[in-house]
Structures are given as structure tokens and as C-alpha cells.
PDB file of N, CA and C in Angstrom:
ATOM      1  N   UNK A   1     127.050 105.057 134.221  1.00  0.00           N
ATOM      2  CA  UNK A   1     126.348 104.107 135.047  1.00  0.00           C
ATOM      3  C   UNK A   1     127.342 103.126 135.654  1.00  0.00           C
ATOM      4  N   UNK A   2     127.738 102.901 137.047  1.00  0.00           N
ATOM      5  CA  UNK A   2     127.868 101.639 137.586  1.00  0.00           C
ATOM      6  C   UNK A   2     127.575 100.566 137.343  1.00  0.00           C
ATOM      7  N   UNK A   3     128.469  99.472 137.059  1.00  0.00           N
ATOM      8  CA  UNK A   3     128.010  98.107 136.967  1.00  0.00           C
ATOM      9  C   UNK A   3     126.996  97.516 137.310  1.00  0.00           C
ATOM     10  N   UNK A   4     126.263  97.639 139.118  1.00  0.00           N
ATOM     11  CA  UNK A   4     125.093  97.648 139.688  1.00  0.00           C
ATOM     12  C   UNK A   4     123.652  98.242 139.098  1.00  0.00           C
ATOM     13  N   UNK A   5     124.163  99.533 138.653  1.00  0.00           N
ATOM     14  CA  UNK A   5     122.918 100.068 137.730  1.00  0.00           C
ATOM     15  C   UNK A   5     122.251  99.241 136.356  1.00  0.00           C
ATOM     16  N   UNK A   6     123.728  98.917 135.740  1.00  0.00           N
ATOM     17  CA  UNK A   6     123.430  98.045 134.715  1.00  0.00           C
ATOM     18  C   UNK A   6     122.679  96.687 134.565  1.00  0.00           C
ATOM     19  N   UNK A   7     123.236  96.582 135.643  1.00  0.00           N
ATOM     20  CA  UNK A   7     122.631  94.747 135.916  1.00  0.00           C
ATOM     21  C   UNK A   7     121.283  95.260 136.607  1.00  0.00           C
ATOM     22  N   UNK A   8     120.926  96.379 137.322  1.00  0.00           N
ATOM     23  CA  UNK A   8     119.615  96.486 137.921  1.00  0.00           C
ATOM     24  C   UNK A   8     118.542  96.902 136.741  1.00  0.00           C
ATOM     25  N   UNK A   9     119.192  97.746 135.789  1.00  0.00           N
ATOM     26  CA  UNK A   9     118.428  97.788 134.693  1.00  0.00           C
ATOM     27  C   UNK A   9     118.128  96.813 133.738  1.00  0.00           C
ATOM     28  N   UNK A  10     119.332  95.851 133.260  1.00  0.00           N
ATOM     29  CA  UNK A  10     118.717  95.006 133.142  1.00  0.00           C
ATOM     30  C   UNK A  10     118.049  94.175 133.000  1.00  0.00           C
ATOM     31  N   UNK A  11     118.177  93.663 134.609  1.00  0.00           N
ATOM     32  CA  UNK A  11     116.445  92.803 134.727  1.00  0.00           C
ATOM     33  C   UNK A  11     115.430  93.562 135.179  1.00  0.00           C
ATOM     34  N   UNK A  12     115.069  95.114 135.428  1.00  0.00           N
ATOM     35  CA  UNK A  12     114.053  95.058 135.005  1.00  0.00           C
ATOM     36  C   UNK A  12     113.289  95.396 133.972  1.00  0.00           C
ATOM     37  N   UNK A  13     114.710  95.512 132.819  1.00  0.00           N
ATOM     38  CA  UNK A  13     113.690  95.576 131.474  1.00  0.00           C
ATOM     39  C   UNK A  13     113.350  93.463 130.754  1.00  0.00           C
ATOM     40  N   UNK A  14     114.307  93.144 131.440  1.00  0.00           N
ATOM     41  CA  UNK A  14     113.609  91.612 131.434  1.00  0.00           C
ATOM     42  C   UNK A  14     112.636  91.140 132.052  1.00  0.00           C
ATOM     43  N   UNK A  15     112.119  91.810 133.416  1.00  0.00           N
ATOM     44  CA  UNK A  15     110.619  91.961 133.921  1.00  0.00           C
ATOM     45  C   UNK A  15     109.789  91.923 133.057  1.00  0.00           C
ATOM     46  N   UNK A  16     109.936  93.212 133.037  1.00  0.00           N
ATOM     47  CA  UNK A  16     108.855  94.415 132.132  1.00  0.00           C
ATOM     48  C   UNK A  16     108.392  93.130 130.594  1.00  0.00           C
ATOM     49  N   UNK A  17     109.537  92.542 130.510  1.00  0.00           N
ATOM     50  CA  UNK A  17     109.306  92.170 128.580  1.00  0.00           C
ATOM     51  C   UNK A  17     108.234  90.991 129.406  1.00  0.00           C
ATOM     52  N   UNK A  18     108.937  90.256 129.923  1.00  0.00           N
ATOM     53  CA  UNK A  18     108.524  88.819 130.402  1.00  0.00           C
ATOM     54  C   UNK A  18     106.752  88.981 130.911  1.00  0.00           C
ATOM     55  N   UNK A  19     106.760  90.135 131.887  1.00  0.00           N
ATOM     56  CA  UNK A  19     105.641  90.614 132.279  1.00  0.00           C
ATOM     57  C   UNK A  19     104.285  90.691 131.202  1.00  0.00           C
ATOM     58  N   UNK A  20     105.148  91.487 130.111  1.00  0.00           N
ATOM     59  CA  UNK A  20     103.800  91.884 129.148  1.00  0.00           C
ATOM     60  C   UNK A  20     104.138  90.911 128.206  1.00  0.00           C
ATOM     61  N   UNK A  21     104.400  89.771 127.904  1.00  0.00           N
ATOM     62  CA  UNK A  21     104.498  89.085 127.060  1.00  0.00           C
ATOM     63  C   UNK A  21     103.488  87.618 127.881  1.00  0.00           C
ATOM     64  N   UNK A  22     103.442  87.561 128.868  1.00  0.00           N
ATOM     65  CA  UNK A  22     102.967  86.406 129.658  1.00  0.00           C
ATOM     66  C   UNK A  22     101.561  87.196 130.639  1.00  0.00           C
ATOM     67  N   UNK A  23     101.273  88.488 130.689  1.00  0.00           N
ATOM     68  CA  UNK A  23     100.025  88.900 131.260  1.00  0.00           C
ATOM     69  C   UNK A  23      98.996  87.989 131.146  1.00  0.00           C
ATOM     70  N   UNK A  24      98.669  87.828 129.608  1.00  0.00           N
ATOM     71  CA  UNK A  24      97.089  86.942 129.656  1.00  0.00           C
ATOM     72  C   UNK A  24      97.260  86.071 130.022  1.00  0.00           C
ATOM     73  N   UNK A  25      98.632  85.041 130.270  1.00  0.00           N
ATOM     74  CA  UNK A  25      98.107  83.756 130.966  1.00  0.00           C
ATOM     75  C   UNK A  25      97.514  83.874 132.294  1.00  0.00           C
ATOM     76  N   UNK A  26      97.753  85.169 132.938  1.00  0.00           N
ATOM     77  CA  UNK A  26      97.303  85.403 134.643  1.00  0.00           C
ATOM     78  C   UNK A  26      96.061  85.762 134.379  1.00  0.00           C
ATOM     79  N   UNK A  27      95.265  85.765 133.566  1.00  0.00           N
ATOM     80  CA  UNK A  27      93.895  86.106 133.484  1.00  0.00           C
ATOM     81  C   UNK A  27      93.135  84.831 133.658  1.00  0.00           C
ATOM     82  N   UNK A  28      91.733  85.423 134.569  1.00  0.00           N
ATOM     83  CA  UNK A  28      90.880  83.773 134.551  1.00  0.00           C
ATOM     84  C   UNK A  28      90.265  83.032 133.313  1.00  0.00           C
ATOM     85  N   UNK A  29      90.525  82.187 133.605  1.00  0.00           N
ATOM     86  CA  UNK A  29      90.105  81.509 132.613  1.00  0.00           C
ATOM     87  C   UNK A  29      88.499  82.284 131.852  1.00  0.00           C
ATOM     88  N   UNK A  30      87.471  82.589 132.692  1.00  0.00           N
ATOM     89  CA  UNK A  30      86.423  83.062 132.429  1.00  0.00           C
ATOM     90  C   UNK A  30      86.038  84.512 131.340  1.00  0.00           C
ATOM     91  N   UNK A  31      87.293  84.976 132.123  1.00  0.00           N
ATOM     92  CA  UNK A  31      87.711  86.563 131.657  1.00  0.00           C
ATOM     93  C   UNK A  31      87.522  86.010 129.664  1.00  0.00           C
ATOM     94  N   UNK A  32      86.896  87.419 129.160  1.00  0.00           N
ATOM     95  CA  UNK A  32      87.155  87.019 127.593  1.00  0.00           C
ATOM     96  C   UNK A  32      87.472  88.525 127.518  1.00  0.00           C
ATOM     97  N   UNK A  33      88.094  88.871 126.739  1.00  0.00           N
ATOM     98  CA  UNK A  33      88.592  89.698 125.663  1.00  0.00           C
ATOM     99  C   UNK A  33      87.656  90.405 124.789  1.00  0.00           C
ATOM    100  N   UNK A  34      87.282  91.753 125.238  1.00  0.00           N
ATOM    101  CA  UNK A  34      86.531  92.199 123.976  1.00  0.00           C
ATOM    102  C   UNK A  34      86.415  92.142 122.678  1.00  0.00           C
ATOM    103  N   UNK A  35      85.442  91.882 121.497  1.00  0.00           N
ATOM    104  CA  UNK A  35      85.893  91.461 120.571  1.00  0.00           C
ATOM    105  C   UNK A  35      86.595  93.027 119.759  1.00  0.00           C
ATOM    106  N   UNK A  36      86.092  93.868 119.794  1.00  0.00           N
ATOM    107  CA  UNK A  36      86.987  94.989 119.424  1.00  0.00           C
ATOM    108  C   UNK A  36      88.387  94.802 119.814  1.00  0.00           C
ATOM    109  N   UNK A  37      89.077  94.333 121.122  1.00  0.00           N
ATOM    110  CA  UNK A  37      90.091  94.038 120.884  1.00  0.00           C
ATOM    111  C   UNK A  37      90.783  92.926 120.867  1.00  0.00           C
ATOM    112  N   UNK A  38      90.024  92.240 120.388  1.00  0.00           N
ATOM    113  CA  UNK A  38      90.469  90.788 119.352  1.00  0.00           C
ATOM    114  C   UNK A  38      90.852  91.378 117.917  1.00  0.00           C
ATOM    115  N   UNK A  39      89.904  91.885 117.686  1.00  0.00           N
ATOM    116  CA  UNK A  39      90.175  92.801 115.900  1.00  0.00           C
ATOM    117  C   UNK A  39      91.430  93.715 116.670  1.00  0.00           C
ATOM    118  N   UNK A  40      91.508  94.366 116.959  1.00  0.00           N
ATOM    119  CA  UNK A  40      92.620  95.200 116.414  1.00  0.00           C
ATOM    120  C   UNK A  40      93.938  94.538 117.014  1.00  0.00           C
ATOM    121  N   UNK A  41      94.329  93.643 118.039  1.00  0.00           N
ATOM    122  CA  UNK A  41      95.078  92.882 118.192  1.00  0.00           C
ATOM    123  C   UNK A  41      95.565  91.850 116.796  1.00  0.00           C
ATOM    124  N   UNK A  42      94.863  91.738 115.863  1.00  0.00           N
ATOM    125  CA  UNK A  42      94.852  91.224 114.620  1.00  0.00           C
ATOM    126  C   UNK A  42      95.954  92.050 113.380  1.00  0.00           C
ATOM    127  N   UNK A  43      95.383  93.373 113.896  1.00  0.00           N
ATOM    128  CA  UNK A  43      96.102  94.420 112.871  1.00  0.00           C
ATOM    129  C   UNK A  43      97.623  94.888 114.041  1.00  0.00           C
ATOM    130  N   UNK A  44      98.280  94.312 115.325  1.00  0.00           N
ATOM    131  CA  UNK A  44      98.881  94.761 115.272  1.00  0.00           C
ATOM    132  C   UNK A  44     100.710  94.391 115.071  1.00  0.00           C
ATOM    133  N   UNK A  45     100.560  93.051 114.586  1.00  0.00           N
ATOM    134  CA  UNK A  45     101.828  92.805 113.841  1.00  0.00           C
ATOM    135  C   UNK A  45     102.377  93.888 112.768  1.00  0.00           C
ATOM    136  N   UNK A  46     100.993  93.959 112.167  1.00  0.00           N
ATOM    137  CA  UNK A  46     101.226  94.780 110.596  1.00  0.00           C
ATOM    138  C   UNK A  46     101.467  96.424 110.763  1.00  0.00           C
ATOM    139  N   UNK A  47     100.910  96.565 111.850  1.00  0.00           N
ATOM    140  CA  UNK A  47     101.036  97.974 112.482  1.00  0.00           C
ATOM    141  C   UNK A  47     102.415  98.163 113.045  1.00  0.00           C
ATOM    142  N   UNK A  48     103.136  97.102 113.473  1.00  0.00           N
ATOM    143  CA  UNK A  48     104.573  97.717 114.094  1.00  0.00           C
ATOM    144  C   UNK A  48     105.420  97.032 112.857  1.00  0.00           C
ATOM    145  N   UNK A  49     105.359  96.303 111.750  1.00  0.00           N
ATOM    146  CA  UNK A  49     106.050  96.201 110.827  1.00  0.00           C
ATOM    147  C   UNK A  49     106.606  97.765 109.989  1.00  0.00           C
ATOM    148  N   UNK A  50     104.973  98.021 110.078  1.00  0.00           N
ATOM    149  CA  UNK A  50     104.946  99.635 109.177  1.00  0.00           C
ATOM    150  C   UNK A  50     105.606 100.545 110.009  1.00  0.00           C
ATOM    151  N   UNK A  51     105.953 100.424 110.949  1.00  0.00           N
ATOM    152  CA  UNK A  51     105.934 101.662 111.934  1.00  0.00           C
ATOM    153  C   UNK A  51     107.726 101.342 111.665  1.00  0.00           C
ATOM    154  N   UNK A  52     108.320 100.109 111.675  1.00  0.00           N
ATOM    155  CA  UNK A  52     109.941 100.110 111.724  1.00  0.00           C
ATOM    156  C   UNK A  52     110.375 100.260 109.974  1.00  0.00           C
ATOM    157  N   UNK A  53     109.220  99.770 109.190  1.00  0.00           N
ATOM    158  CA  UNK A  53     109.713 100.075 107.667  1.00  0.00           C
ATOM    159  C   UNK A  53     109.770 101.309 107.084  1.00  0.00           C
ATOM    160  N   UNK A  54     108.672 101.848 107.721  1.00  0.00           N
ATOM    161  CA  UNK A  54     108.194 103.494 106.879  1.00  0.00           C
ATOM    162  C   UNK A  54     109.345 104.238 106.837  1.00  0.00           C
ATOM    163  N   UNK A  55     110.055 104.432 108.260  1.00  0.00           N
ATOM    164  CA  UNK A  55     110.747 105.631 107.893  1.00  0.00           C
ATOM    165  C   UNK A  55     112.218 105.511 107.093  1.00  0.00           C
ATOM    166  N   UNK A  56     112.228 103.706 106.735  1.00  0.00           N
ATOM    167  CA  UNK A  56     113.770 103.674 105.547  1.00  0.00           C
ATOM    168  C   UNK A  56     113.187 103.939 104.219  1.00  0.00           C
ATOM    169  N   UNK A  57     111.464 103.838 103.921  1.00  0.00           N
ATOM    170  CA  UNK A  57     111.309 104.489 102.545  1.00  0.00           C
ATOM    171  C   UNK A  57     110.957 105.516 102.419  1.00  0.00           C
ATOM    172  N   UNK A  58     111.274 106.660 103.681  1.00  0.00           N
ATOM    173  CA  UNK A  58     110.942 107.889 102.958  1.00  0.00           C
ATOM    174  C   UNK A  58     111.984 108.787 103.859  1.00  0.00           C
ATOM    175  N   UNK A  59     112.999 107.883 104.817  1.00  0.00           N
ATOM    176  CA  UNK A  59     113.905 109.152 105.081  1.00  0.00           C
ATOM    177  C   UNK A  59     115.016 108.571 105.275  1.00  0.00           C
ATOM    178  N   UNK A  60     115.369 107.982 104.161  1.00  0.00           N
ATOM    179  CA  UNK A  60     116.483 106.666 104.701  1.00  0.00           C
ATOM    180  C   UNK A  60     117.892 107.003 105.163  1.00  0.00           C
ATOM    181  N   UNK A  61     118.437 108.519 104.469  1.00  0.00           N
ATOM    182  CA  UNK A  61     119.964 109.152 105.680  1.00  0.00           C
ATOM    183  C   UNK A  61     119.110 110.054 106.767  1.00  0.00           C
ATOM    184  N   UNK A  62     117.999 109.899 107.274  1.00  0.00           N
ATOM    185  CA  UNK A  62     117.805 110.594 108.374  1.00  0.00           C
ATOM    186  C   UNK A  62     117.266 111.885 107.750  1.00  0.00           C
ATOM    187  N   UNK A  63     116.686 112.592 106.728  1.00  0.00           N
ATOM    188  CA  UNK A  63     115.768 113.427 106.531  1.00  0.00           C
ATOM    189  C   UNK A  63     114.641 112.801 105.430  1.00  0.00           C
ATOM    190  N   UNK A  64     113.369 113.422 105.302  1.00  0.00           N
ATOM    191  CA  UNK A  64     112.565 113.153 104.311  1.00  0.00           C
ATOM    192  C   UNK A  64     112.632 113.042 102.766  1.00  0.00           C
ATOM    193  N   UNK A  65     113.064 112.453 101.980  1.00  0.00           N
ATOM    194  CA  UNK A  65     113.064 112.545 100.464  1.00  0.00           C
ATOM    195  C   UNK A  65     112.324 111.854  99.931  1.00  0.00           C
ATOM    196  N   UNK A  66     111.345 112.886  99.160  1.00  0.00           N
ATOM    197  CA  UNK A  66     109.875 112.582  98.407  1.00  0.00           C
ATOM    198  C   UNK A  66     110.343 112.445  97.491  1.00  0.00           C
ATOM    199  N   UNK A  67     111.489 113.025  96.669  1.00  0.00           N
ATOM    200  CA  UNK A  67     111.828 113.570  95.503  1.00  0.00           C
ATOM    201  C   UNK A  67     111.870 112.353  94.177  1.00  0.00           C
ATOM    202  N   UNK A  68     112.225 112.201  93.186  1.00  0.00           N
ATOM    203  CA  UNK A  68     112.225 111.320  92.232  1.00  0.00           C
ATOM    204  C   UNK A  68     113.720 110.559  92.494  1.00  0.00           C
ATOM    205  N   UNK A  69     114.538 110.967  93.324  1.00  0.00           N
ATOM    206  CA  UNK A  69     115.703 110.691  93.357  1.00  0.00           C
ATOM    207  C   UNK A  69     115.889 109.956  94.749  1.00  0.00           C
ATOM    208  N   UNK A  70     115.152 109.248  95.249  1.00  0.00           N
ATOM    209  CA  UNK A  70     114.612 108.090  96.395  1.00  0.00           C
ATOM    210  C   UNK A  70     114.063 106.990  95.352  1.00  0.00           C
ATOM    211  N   UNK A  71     114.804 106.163  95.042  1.00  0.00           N
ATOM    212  CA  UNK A  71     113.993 104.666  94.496  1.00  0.00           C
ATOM    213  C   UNK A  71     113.224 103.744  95.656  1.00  0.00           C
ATOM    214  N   UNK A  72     113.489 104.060  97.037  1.00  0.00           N
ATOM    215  CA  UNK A  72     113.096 103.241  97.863  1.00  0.00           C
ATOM    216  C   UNK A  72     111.561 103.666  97.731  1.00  0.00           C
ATOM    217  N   UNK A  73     110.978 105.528  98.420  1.00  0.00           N
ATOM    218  CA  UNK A  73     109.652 105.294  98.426  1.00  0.00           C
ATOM    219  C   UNK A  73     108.663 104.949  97.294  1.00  0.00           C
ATOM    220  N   UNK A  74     109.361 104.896  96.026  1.00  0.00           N
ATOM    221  CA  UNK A  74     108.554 105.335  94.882  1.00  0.00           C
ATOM    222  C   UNK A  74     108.433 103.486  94.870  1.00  0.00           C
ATOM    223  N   UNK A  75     109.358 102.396  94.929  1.00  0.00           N
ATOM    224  CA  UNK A  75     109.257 101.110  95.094  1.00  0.00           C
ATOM    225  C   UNK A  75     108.317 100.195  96.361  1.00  0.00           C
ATOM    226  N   UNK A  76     107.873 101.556  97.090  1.00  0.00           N
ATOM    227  CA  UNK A  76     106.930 101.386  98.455  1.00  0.00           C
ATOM    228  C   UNK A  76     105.668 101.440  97.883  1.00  0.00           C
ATOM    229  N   UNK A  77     105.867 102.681  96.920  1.00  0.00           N
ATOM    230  CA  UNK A  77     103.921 102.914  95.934  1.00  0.00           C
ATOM    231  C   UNK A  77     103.987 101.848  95.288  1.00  0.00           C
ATOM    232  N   UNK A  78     104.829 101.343  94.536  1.00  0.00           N
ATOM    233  CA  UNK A  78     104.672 100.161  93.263  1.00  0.00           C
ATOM    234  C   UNK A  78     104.090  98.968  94.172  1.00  0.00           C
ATOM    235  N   UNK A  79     104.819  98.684  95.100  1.00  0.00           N
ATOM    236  CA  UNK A  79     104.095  97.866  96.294  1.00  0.00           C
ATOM    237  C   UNK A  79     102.953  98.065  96.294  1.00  0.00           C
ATOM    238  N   UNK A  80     102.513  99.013  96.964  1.00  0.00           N
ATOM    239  CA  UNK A  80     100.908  99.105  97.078  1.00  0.00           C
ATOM    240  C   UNK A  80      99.964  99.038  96.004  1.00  0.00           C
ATOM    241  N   UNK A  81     100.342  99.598  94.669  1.00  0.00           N
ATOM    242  CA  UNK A  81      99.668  99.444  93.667  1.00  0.00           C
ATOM    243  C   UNK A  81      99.511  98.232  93.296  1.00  0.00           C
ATOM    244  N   UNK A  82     100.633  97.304  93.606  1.00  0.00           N
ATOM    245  CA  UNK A  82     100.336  95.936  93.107  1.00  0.00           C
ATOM    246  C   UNK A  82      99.071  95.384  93.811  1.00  0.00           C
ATOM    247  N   UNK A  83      99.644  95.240  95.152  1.00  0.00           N
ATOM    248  CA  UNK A  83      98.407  95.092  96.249  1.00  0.00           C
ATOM    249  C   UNK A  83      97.273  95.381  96.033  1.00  0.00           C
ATOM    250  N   UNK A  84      96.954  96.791  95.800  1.00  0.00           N
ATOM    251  CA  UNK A  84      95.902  96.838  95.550  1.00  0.00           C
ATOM    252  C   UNK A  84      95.150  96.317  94.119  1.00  0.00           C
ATOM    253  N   UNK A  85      96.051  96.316  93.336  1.00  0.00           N
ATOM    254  CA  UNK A  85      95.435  95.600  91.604  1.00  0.00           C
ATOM    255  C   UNK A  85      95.391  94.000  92.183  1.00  0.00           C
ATOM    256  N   UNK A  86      96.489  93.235  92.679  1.00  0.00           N
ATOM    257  CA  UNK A  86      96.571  91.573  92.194  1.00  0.00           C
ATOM    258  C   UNK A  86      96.204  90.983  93.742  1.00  0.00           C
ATOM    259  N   UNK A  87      96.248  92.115  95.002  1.00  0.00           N
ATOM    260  CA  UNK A  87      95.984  91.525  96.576  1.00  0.00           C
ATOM    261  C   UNK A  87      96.831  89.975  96.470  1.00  0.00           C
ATOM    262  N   UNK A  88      98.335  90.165  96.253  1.00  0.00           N
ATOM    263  CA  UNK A  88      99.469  88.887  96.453  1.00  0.00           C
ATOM    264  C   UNK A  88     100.158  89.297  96.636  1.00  0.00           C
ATOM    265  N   UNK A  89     100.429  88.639  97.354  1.00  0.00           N
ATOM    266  CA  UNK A  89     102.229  89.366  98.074  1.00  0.00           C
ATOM    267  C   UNK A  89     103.478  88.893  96.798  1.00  0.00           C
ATOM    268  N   UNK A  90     103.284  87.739  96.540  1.00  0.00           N
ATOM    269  CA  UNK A  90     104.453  87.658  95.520  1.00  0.00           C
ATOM    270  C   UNK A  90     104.647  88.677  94.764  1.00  0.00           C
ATOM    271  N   UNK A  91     103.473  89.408  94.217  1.00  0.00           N
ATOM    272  CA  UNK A  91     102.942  90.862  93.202  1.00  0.00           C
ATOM    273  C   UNK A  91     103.744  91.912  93.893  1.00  0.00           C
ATOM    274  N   UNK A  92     103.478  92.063  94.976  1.00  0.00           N
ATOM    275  CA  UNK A  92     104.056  93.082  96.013  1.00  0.00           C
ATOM    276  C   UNK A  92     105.707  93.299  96.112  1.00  0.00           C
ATOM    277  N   UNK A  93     105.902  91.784  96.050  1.00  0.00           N
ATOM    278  CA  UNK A  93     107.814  91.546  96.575  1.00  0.00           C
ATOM    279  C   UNK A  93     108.084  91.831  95.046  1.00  0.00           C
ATOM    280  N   UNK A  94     107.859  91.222  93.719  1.00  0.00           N
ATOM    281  CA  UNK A  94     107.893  91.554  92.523  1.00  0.00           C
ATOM    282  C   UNK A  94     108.600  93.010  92.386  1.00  0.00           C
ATOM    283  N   UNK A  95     107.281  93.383  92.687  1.00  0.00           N
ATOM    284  CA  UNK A  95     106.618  95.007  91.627  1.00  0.00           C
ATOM    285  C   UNK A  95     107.693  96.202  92.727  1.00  0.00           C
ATOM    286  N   UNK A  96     107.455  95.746  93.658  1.00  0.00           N
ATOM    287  CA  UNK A  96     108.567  96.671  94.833  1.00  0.00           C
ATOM    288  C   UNK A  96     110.103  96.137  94.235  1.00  0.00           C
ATOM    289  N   UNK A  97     110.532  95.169  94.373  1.00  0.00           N
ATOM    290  CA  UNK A  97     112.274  95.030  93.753  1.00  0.00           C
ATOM    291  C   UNK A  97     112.585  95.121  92.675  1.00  0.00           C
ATOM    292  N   UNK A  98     111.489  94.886  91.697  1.00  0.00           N
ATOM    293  CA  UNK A  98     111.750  95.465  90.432  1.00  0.00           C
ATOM    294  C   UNK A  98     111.917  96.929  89.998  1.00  0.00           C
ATOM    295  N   UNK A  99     110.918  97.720  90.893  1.00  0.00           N
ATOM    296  CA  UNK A  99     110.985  98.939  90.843  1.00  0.00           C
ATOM    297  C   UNK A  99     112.004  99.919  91.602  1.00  0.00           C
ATOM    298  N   UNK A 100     112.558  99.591  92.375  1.00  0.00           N
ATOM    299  CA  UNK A 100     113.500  99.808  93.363  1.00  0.00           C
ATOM    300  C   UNK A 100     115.167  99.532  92.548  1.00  0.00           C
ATOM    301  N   UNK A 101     115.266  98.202  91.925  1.00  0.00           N
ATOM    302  CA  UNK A 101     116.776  97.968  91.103  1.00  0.00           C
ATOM    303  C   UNK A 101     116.720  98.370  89.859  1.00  0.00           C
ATOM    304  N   UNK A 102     115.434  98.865  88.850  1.00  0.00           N
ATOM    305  CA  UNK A 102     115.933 100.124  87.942  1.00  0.00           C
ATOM    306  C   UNK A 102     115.193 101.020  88.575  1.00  0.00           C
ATOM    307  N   UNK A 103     114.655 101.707  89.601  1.00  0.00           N
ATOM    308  CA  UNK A 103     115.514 103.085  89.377  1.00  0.00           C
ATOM    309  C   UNK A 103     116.468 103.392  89.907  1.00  0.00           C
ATOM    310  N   UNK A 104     117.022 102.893  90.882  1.00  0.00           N
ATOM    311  CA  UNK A 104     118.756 102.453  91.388  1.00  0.00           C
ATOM    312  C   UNK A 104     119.807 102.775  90.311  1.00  0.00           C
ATOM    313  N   UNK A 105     118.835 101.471  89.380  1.00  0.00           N
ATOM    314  CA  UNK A 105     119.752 101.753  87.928  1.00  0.00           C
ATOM    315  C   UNK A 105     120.151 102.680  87.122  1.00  0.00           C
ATOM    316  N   UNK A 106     118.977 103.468  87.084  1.00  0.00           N
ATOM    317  CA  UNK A 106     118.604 104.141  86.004  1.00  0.00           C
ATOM    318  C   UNK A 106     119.466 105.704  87.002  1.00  0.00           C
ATOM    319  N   UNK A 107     119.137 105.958  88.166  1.00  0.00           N
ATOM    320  CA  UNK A 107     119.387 107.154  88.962  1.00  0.00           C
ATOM    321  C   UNK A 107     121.322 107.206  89.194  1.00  0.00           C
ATOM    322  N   UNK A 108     121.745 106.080  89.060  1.00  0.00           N
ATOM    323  CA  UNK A 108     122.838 105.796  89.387  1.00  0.00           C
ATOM    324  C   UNK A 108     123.927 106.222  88.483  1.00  0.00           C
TER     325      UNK A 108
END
């Protein structure tokens, strides 16, 4: 790519961000938002968290390992199990790093 290309690309991926990050303020005031997508606008922080975490606990050099010899995904279930028994995140950060630095330990 040419220097020109670069700088033309660029800004218009600084458009593009600026664009969809500032859309709803160009909406009328009147305009409302379906509430269906009020709810799922709700779920979608948590939806692109999962989407950049998932694949370091289950394919973390770049292929899939289910196996017993991955402490990361098996420290992803302990997560959820907490969650689902105590619904606290402290439970969650806990039960996931605890489970994750022995079997590190223990596999090592």
C-alpha cells in the first residue's frame, strides 16, 4: 500500500467507528427504540466479552484442547459452576484462579 492508501484508509475506518458510535444521537428525539432491542442491547457487552475470551480457554496455541491437560478451560467450568451455585463474581474470580494455578501446578 502507498502512503495515500494508508492515510485514506485510515480515516475511513475513523468514519466508520465515529459514525456507529454517535448514530443515535442523529435520531429524533421522538424516535424510541424497540424494547426487544433495548433487552438485547443489554446482553451485548457480555456477548463480545465472551466472544474475545472463549477462544484463549479452549484453544489457547491456536487449536482446540478439551483434554485434562488445558487448566485454562476446565478453570472456565469452575467459573461457571461457581456462578451458578453462589451468582458472585468474587466466587467466579476465586473458583476460576484457584482452579487454573493448581492445575498449572499440579500438570506442570
Amino acid at each position: 500500500m502507498t502512503e495515500l492508501e494508508i492515510w485514506i484508509t485510515l480515516l475511513g475506518l475513523g468514519l466508520c467507528s465515529v459514525f456507529s458510535r454517535t448514530s443515535a444521537l442523529f435520531l429524533p428525539h421522538h424516535f424510541r427504540l424497540p424494547n426487544w432491542v433495548l433487552v438485547g442491547l443489554r446482553y451485548a457487552p457480555m456477548a463480545a466479552l465472551a466472544a474475545v475470551i472463549t477462544p484463549q480457554f479452549l484453544a489457547p496455541q491456536g487449536e482446540l484442547l478439551l483434554g485434562l491437560d488445558n487448566p485454562r478451560w476446565m478453570a472456565g467450568l469452575a467459573g461457571l459452576l461457581a456462578w451458578w451455585i453462589w451468582r458472585d463474581l468474587l466466587a467466579v474470580l476465586a473458583m476460576g484462579a484457584c482452579t487454573f494455578f493448581v492445575l498449572g501446578w499440579w500438570l506442570a
